[in-house]
Protein backbone atom coordinates (compact mmCIF):
# COMPACT_ATOMS: atom_id res chain seq x y z
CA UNK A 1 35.86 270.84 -49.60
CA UNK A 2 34.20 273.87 -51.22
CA UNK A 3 35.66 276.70 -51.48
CA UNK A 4 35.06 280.70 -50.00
CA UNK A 5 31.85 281.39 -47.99
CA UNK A 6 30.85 277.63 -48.71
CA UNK A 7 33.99 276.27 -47.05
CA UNK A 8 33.52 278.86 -44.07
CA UNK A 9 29.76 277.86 -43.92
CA UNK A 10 30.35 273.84 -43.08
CA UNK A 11 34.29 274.48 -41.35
CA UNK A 12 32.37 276.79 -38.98
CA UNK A 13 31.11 273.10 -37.43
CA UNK A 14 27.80 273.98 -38.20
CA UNK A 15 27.47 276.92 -35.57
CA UNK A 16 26.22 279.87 -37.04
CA UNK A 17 25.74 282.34 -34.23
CA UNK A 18 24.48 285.62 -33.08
CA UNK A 19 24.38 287.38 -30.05
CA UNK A 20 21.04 288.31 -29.40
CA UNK A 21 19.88 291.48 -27.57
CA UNK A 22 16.21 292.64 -27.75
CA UNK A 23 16.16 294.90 -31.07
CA UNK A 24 14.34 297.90 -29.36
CA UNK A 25 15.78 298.48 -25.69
CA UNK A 26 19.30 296.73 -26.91
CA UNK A 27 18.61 294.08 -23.34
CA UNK A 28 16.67 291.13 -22.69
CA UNK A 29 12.91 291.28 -22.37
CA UNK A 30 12.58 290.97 -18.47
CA UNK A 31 10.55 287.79 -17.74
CA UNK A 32 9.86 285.81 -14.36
CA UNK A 33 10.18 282.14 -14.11
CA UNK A 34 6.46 281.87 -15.20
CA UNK A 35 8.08 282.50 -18.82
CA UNK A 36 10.17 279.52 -18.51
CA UNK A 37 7.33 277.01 -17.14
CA UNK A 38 4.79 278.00 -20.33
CA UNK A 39 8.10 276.01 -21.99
CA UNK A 40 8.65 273.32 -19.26
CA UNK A 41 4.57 272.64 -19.36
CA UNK A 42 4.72 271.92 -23.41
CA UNK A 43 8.07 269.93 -23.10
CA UNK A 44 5.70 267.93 -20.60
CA UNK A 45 2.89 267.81 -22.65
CA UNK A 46 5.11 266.12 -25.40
CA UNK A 47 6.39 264.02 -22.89
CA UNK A 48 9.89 265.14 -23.09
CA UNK A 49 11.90 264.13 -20.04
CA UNK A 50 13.02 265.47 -16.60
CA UNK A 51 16.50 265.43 -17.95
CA UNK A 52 15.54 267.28 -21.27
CA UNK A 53 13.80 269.88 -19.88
CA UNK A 54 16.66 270.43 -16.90
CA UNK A 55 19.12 271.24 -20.42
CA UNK A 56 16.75 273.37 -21.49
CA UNK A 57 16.03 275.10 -18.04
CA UNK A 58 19.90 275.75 -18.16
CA UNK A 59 20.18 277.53 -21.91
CA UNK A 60 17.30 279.17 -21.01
CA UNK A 61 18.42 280.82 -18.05
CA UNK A 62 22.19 281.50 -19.57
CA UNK A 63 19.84 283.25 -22.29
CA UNK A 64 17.68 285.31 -20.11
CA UNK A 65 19.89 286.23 -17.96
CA UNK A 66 22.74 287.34 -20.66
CA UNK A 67 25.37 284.85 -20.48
CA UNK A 68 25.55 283.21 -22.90
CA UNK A 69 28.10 285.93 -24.35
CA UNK A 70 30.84 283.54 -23.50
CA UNK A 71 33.72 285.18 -25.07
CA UNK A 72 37.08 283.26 -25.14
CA UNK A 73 39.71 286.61 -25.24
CA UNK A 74 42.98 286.05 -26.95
CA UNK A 75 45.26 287.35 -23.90
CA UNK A 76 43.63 284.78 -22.01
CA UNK A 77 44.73 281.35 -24.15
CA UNK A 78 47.50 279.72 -25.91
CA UNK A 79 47.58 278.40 -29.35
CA UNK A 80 47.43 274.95 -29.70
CA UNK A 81 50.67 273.11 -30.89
CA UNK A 82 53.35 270.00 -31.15
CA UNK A 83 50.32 267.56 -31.25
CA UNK A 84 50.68 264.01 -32.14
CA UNK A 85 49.34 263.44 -35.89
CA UNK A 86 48.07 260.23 -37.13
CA UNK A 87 50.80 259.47 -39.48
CA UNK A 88 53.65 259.66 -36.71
CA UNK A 89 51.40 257.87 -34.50
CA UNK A 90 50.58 254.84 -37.26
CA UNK A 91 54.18 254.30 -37.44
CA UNK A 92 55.24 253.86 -34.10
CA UNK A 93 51.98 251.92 -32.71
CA UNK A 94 52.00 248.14 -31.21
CA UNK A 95 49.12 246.88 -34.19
CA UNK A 96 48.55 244.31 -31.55
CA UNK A 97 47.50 246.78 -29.20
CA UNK A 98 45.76 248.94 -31.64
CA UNK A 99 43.66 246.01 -32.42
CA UNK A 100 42.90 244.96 -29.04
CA UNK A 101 41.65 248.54 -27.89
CA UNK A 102 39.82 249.03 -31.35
CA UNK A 103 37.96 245.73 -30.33
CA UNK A 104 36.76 247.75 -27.64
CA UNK A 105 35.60 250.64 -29.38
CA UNK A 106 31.80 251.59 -30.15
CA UNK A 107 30.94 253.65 -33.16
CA UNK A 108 28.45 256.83 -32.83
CA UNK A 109 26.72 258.92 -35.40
CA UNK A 110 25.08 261.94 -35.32
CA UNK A 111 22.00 261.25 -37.42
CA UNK A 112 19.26 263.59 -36.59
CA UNK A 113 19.87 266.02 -39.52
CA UNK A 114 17.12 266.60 -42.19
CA UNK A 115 19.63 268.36 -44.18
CA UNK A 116 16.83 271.21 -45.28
CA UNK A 117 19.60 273.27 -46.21
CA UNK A 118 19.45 271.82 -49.44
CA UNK A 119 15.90 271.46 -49.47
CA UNK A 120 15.58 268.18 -48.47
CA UNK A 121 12.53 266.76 -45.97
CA UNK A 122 13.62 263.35 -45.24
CA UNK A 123 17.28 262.23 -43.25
CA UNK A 124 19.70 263.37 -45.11
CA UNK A 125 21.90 260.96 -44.48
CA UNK A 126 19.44 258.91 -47.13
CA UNK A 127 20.89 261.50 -49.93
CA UNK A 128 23.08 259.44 -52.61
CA UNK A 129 26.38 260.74 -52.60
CA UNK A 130 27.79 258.56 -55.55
CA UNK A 131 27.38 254.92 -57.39
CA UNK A 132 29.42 252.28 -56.50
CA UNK A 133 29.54 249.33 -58.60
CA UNK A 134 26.19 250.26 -60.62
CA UNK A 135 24.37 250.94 -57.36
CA UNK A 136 23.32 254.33 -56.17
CA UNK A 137 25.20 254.84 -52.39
CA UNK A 138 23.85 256.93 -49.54
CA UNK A 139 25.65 258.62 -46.93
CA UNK A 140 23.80 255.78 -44.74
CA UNK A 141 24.88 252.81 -47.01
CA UNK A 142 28.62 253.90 -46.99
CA UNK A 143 28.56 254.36 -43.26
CA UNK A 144 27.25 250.62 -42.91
CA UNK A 145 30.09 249.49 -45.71
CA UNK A 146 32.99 250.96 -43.63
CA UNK A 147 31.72 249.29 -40.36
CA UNK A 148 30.91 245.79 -41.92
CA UNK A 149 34.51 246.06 -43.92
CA UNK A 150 36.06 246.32 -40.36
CA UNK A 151 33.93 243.94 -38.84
CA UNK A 152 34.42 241.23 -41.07
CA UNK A 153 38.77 242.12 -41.85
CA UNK A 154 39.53 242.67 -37.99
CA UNK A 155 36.99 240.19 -36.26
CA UNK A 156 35.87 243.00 -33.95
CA UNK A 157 31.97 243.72 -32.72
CA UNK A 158 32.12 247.56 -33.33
CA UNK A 159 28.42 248.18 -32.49
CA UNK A 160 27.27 251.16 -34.17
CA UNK A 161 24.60 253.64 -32.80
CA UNK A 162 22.90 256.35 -34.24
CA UNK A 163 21.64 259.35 -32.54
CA UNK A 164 18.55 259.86 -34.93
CA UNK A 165 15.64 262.36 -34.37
CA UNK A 166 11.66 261.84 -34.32
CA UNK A 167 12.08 262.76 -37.82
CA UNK A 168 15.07 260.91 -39.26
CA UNK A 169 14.72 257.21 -37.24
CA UNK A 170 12.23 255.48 -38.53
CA UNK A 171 13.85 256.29 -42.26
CA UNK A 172 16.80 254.93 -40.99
CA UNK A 173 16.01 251.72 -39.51
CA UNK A 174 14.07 250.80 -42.41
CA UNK A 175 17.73 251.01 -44.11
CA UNK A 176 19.77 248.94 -41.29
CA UNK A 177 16.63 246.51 -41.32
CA UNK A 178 17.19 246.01 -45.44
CA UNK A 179 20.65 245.74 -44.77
CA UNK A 180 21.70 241.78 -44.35
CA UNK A 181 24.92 241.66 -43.80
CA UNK A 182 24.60 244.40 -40.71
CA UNK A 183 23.49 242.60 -37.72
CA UNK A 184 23.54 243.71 -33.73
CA UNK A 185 21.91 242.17 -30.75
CA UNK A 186 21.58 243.53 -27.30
CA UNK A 187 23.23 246.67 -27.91
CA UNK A 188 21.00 249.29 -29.41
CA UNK A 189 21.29 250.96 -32.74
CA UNK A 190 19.60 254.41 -31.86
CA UNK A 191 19.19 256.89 -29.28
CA UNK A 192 17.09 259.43 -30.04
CA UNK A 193 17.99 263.03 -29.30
CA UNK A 194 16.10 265.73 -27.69
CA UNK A 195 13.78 268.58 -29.02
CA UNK A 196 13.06 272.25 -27.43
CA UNK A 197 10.46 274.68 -28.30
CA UNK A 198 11.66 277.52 -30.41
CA UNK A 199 11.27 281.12 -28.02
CA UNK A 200 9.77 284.34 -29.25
CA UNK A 201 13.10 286.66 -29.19
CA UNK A 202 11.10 289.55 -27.69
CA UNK A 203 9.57 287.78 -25.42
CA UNK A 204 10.95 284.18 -24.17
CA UNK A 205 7.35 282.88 -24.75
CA UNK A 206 7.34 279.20 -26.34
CA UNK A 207 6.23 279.71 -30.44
CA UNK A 208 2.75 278.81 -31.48
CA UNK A 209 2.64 278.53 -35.09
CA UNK A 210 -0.54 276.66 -35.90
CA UNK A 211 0.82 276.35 -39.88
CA UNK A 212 3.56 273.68 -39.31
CA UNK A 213 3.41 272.58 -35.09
CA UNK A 214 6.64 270.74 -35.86
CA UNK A 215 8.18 274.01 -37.09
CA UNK A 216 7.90 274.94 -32.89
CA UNK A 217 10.13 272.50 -31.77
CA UNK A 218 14.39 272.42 -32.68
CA UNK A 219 17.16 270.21 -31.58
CA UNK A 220 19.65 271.70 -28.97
CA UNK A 221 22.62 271.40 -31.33
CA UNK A 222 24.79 268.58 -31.55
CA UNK A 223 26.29 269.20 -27.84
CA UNK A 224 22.79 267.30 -26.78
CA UNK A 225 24.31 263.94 -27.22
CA UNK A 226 25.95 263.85 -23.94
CA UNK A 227 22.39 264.35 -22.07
CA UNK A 228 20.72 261.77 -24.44
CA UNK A 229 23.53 259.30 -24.04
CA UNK A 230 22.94 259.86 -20.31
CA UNK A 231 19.30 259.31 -20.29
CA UNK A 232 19.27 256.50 -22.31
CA UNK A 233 21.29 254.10 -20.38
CA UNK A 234 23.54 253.54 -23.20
CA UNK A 235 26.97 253.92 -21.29
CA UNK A 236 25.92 250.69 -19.02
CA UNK A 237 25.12 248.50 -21.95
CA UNK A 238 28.43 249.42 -23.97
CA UNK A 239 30.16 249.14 -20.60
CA UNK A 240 28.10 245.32 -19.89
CA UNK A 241 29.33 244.21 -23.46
CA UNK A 242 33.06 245.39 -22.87
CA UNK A 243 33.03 248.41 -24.93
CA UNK A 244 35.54 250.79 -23.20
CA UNK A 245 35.75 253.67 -25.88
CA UNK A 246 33.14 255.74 -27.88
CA UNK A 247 33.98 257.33 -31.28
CA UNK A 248 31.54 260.35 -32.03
CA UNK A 249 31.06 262.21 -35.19
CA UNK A 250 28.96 263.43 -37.99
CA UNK A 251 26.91 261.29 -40.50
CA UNK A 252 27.82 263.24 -43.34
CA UNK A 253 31.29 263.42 -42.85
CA UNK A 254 32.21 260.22 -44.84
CA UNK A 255 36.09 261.07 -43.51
CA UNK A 256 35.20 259.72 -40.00
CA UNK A 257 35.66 256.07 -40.41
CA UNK A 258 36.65 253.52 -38.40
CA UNK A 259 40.27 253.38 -36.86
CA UNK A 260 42.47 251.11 -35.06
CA UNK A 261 45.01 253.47 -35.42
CA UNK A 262 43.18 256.43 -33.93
CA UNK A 263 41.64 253.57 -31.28
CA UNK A 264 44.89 252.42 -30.50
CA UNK A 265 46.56 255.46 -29.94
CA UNK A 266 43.44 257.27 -27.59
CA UNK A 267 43.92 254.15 -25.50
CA UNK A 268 47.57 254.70 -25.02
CA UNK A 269 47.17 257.99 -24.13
CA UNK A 270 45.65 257.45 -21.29
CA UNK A 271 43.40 260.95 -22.23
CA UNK A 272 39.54 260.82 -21.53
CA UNK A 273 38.33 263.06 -23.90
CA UNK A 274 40.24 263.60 -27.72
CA UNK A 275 39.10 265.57 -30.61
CA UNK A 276 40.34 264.83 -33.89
CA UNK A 277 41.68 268.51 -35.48
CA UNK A 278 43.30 269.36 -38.41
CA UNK A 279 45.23 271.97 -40.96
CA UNK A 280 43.84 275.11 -41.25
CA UNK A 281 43.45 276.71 -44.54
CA UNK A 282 42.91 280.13 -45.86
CA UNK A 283 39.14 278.82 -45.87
CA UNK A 284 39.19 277.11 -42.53
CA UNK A 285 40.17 280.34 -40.81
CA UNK A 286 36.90 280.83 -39.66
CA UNK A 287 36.02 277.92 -38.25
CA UNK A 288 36.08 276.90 -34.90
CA UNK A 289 39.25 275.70 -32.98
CA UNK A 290 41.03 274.34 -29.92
CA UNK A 291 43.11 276.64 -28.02
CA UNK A 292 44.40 276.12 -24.22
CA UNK A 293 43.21 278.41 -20.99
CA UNK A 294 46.04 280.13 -19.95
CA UNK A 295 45.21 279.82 -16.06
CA UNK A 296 44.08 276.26 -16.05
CA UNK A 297 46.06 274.62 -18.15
CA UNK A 298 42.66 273.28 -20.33
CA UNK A 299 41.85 272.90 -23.86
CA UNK A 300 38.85 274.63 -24.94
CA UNK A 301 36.75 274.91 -28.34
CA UNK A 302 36.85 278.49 -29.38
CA UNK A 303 34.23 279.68 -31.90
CA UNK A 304 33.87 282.63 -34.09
CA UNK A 305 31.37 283.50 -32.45
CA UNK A 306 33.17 283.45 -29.09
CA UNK A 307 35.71 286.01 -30.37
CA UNK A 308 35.80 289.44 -29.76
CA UNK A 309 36.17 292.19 -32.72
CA UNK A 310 39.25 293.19 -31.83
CA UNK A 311 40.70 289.51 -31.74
CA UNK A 312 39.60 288.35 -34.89
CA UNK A 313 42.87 288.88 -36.85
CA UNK A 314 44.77 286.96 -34.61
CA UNK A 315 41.68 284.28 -33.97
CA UNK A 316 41.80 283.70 -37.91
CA UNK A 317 45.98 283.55 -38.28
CA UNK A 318 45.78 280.26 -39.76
CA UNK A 319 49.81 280.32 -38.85
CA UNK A 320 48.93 281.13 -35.56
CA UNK A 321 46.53 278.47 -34.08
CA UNK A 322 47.24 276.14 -36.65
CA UNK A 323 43.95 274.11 -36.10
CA UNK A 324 40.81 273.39 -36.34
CA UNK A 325 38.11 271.25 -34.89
CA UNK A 326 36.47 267.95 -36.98
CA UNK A 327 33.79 267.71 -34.80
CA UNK A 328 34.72 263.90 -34.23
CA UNK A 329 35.69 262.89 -30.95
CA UNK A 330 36.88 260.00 -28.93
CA UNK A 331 35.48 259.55 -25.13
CA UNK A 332 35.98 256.93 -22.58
CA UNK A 333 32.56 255.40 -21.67
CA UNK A 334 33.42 255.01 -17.69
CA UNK A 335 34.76 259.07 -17.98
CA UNK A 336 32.17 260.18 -19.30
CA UNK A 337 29.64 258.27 -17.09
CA UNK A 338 31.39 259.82 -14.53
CA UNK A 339 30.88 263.20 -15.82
CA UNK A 340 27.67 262.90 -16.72
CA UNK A 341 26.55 261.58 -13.22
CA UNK A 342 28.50 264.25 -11.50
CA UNK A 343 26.15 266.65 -13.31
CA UNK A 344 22.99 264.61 -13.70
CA UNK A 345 23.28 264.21 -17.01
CA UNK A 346 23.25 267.83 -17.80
CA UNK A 347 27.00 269.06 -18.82
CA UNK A 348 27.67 272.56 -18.43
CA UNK A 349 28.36 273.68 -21.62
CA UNK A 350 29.03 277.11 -23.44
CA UNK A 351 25.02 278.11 -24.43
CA UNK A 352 24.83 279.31 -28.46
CA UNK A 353 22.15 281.71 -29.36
CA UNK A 354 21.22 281.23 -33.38
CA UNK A 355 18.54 283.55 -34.63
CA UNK A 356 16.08 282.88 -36.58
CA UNK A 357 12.32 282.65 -38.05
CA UNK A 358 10.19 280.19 -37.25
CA UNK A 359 9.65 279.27 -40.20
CA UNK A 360 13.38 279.17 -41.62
CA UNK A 361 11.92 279.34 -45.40
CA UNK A 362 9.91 282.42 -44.79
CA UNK A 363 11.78 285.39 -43.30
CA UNK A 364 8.12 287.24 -42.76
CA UNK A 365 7.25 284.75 -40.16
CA UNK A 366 7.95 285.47 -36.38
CA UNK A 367 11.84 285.94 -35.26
CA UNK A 368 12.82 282.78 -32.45
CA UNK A 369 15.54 281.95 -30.56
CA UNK A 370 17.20 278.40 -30.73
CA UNK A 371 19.25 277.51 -27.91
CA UNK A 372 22.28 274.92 -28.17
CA UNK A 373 25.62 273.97 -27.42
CA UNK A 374 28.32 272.35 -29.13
CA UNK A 375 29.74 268.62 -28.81
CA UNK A 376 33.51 269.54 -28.97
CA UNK A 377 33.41 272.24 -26.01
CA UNK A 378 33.28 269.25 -23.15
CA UNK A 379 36.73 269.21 -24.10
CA UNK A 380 37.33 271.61 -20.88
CA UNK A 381 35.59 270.07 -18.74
CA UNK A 382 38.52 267.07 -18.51
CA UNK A 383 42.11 267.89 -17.14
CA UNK A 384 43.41 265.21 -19.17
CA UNK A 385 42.26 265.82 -22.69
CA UNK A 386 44.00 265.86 -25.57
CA UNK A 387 44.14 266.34 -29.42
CA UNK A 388 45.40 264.18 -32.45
CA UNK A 389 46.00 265.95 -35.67
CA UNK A 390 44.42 263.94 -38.52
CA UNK A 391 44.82 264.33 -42.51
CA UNK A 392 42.29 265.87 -44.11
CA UNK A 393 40.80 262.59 -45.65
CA UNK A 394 39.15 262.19 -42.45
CA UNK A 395 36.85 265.66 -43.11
CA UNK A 396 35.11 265.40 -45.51
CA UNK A 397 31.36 266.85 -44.64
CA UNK A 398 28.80 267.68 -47.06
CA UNK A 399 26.89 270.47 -45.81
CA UNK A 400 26.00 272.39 -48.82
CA UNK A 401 25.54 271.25 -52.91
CA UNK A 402 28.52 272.53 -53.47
CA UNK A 403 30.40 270.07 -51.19
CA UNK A 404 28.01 267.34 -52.89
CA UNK A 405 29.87 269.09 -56.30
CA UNK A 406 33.04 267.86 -55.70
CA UNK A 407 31.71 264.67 -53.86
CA UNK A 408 29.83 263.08 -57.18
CA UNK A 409 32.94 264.40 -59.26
CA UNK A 410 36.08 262.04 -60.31
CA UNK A 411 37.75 264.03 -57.60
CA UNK A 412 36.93 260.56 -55.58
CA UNK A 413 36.82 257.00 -55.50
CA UNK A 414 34.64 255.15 -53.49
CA UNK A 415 36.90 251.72 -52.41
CA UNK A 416 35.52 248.49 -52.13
CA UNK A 417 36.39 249.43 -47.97
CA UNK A 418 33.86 252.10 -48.44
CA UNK A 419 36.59 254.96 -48.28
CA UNK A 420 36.08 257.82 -50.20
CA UNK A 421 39.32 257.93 -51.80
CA UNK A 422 41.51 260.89 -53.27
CA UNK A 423 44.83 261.83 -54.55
CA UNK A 424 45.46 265.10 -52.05
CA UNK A 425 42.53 265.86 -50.42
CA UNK A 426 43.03 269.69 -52.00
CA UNK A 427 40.19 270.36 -53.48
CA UNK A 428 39.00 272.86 -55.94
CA UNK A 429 36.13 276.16 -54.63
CA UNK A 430 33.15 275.94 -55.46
CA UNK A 431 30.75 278.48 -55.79
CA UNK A 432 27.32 277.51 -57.15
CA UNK A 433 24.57 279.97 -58.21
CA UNK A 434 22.37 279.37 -55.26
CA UNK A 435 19.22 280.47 -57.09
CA UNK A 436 19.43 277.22 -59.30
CA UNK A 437 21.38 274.64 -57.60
CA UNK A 438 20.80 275.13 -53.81
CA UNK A 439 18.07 272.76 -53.57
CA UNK A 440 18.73 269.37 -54.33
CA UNK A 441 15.70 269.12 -56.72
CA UNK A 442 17.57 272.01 -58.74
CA UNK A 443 20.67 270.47 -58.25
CA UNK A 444 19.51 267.09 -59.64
CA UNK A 445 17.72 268.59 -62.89
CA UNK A 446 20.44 270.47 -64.02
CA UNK A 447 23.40 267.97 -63.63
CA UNK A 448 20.90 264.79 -65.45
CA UNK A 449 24.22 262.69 -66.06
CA UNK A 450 26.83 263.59 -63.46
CA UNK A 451 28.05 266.46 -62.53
CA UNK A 452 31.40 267.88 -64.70
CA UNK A 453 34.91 266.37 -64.68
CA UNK A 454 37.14 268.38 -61.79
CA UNK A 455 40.54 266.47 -62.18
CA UNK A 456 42.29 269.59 -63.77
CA UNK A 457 40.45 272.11 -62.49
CA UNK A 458 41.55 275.21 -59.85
CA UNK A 459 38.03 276.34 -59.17
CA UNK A 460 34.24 276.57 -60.31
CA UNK A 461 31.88 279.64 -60.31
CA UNK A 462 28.54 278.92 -62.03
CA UNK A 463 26.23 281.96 -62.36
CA UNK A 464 22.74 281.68 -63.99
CA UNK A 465 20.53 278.38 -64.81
CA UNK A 466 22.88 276.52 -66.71
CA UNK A 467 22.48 272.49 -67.52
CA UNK A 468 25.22 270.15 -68.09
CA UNK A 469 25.30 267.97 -71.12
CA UNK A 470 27.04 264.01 -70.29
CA UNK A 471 31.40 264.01 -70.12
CA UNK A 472 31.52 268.22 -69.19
CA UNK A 473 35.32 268.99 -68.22
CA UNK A 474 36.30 271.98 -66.16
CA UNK A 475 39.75 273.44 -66.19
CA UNK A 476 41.54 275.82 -64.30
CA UNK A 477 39.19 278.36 -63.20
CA UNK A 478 36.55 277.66 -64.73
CA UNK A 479 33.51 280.17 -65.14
CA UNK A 480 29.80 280.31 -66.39
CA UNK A 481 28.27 283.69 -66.62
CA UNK A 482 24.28 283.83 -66.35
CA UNK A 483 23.01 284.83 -69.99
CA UNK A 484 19.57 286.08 -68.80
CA UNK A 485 17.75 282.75 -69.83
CA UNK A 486 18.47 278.50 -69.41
CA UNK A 487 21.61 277.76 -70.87
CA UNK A 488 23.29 274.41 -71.66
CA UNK A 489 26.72 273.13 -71.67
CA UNK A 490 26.43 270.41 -74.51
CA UNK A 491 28.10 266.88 -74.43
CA UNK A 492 32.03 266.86 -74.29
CA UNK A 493 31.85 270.04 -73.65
CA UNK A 494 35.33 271.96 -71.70
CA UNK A 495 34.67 274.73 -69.42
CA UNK A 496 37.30 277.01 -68.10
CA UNK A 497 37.84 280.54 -67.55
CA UNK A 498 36.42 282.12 -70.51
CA UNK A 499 33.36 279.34 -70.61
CA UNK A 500 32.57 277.06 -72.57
CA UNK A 501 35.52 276.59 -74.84
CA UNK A 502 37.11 275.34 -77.69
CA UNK A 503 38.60 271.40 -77.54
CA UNK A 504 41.65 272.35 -79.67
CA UNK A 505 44.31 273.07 -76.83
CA UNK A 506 43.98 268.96 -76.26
């Protein structure tokens, strides 16, 4: 929804990467399999499983032994085109049918996040977005409106699951246990995902950080949900209980709701594996998308970070390859059993090597590696997948304060269906001053009210500490300069591109 770098940082699908070489001899340290068990012997310790620390045995060894530079060339790959998109599709489906295979549908979200890009501790999904009649809605309260709405209008089960983390499930089944009118038996509401120890990058060696022991440990990017699913018998329940399709996405992408439409039309298909894509813009270009192997005939999820330099003009023509990926897909629970068991549980997917610190607040403290892989590249591993192309009222993430900007504005309406609602789903950039509104403390204090009207405005750059006053407007491209010192923009006051300025053009 934000705009520039912002937009890039949350269209990228969360992956962030770098290739990772050791910084003095330009290779990777040379270690024996002794380097790998110090890892496997703490996973243990923690009791992590068998299955756990066989993904992490993989990404470890596609990071030791250089390959995870997994570089999708443009020669070799088609760009993606004459998709279905959801609007054609809603016209011409049996509702009927639609209904009956949306009856069959189970909803997942990806719930682990602590969202301490914005300086929170707790889930994040527990972070109001907006109030909806007088009451103060989280990302986790709208996500249980839009499934009890469809529960209750189309007389459907749709269990919903949550893939929490240690950190983020206790939080949130204090929520669905508050919640009355959300009810599920025999099907579980969480799976928990898996953690890794953080690696030194010069040496492989597990992190010991006696400051913060939790600060050793990461999640193995959102791609882990296949080997959790697997491991926690989930696929046999949903199948026990007549649940033939999974729908998988993000919890703070309020966009992914439930569909019969979508439902209806991934059951028609006949396709085992479909990812929901949609319309690059000029601030999409980076992000990741779908493009097809020339040889085999596959889709695959290309990343930035998968292309090389002298492909990036034609890896970011937005005219090009036309799309880009949601990060919400839609799987068939027998295919993807099937998959899984045909690979233990373990999918072999593209490894992703993000440096960091360990401690990701402190850039002094010691550099790690974090190993992962992403959700959307399974796509290849099924001949028969397939995309849908979906409007952009079904993306709407909030990874940043400046997507929460535009998400607390009048830009939306939250229905009484628990769909965040909007005239064109163009949305203004945003480009807050991350010194002062980054955190979501900061963020808070300086918008006390609500944050500033956006219905006529182009774009928003706020530089320096500047609070807002109650009924702010911004217009057209609207601009606050940072005056050395706190600055406030009073009540009823109109910014636009010379600041704050005068109300006599109403």
């Amino acid at each position: 929804m934000a705009g520039g770098d912002a937009a890039t940082s949350f269209l990228d699908t969360t992956i962030q990467t770098a290739r990772l070489v050791n910084i003095v001899s330009g290779r990777r340290p040379i270690m024996g399999d002794a380097v790998f068990e110090k890892s496997a012997a703490k996973m243990r310790e923690r009791e992590m499983s068998e299955v756990a620390i066989s993904q992490f045995e993989r990404l470890f060894e596609a990071w030791k032994h250089d390959e995870s530079d997994d570089s999708i060339r443009e020669s070799n790959v088609k760009a993606l085109h004459d998709i279905p998109s959801v609007r054609e599709v809603h016209e011409q489906i049996d509702p009927d049918k639609a209904l009956e295979a949306f009856s069959k549908t189970a909803f997942l979200k990806l719930n682990g996040g602590l969202g301490t890009s914005m300086g929170l501790e707790g889930a994040k999904s527990l972070l109001p977005v907006r109030r909806h009649k007088a009451r103060q809605m989280r990302f986790l309260d709208i996500i249980l409106g839009q499934v009890i709405t469809a529960r209750k209008r189309l007389d459907v089960q749709l269990p919903l699951i949550f893939m929490n983390s240690f950190r983020t499930s206790e939080d949130t089944k204090r929520v669905l246990s508050k919640t009355k009118a959300f009810e599920q038996h025999d099907i579980p509401v969480e799976i928990i995902q898996h953690v890794e120890p953080k690696i030194l990058a010069d040496s492989g060696e597990p992190v010991d950080f006696p400051d913060d022991r939790e600060l050793e440990w990461c999640p193995p990017g959102h791609g882990d949900v296949f080997s959790t699913i697997h491991e926690s018998g989930l696929l046999d329940t949903l199948l026990e209980h007549g649940i033939e399709y999974l729908f998988i996405s993000n919890s703070d992408n309020l966009g992914a709701r439930p569909s019969r439409t979508l439902a209806g039309h991934f059951a028609e298909s006949g396709s085992s594996f479909m990812v929901e894509v949609s319309k690059r813009t000029n601030a999409d270009r980076k992000g990741g998308h779908i493009v097809v192997d020339k040889e085999s005939g596959r889709l695959l999820l290309r990343e930035m970070s998968q292309v090389r330099s002298e492909d990036k003009r034609a890896a970011t023509n937005i005219k090009k390859h036309p799309f880009f990926n949601t990060n919400s897909i839609w799987v068939r629970v027998d295919a993807l059993k099937q998959k899984l068991d045909e690979y233990d549980g373990v999918l072999p997917l593209p490894v992703i090597c993000n440096e960091k610190t360990v401690d990701p607040s402190n850039g002094e403290t010691a550099k790690v590696i974090q190993l992962e892989t992403a959700m959307g590249a399974a796509i290849s591993l099924f001949d028969d997948a397939s995309c849908i192309e979906v409007d952009r009222m079904r993306f709407l993430p909030v990874k940043t304060t400046d997507d929460l900007f535009i998400m607390r504005s009048d830009r939306f309406h939250l229905t009484d269906s628990y769909e965040m609602e909007d005239g064109n789903y163009m949305f203004p950039n945003v480009e807050l001053d991350e010194h002062y509104y980054k955190n979501i403390g900061d963020f808070n204090e300086r918008f006390p009210y609500s944050v500033p009207s956006l219905a006529a405005a182009n774009s928003v750059t706020i530089h320096g500490d500047w609070t807002f006053g109650q009924n702010v407007s911004m217009f057209a491209d609207a601009v606050l300069e940072d005056l050395g010192h706190p600055s406030y923009v009073p009540n009823g006051g109109y910014v636009g591109p010379q600041g704050i300025e005068p109300d006599e053009w109403v």
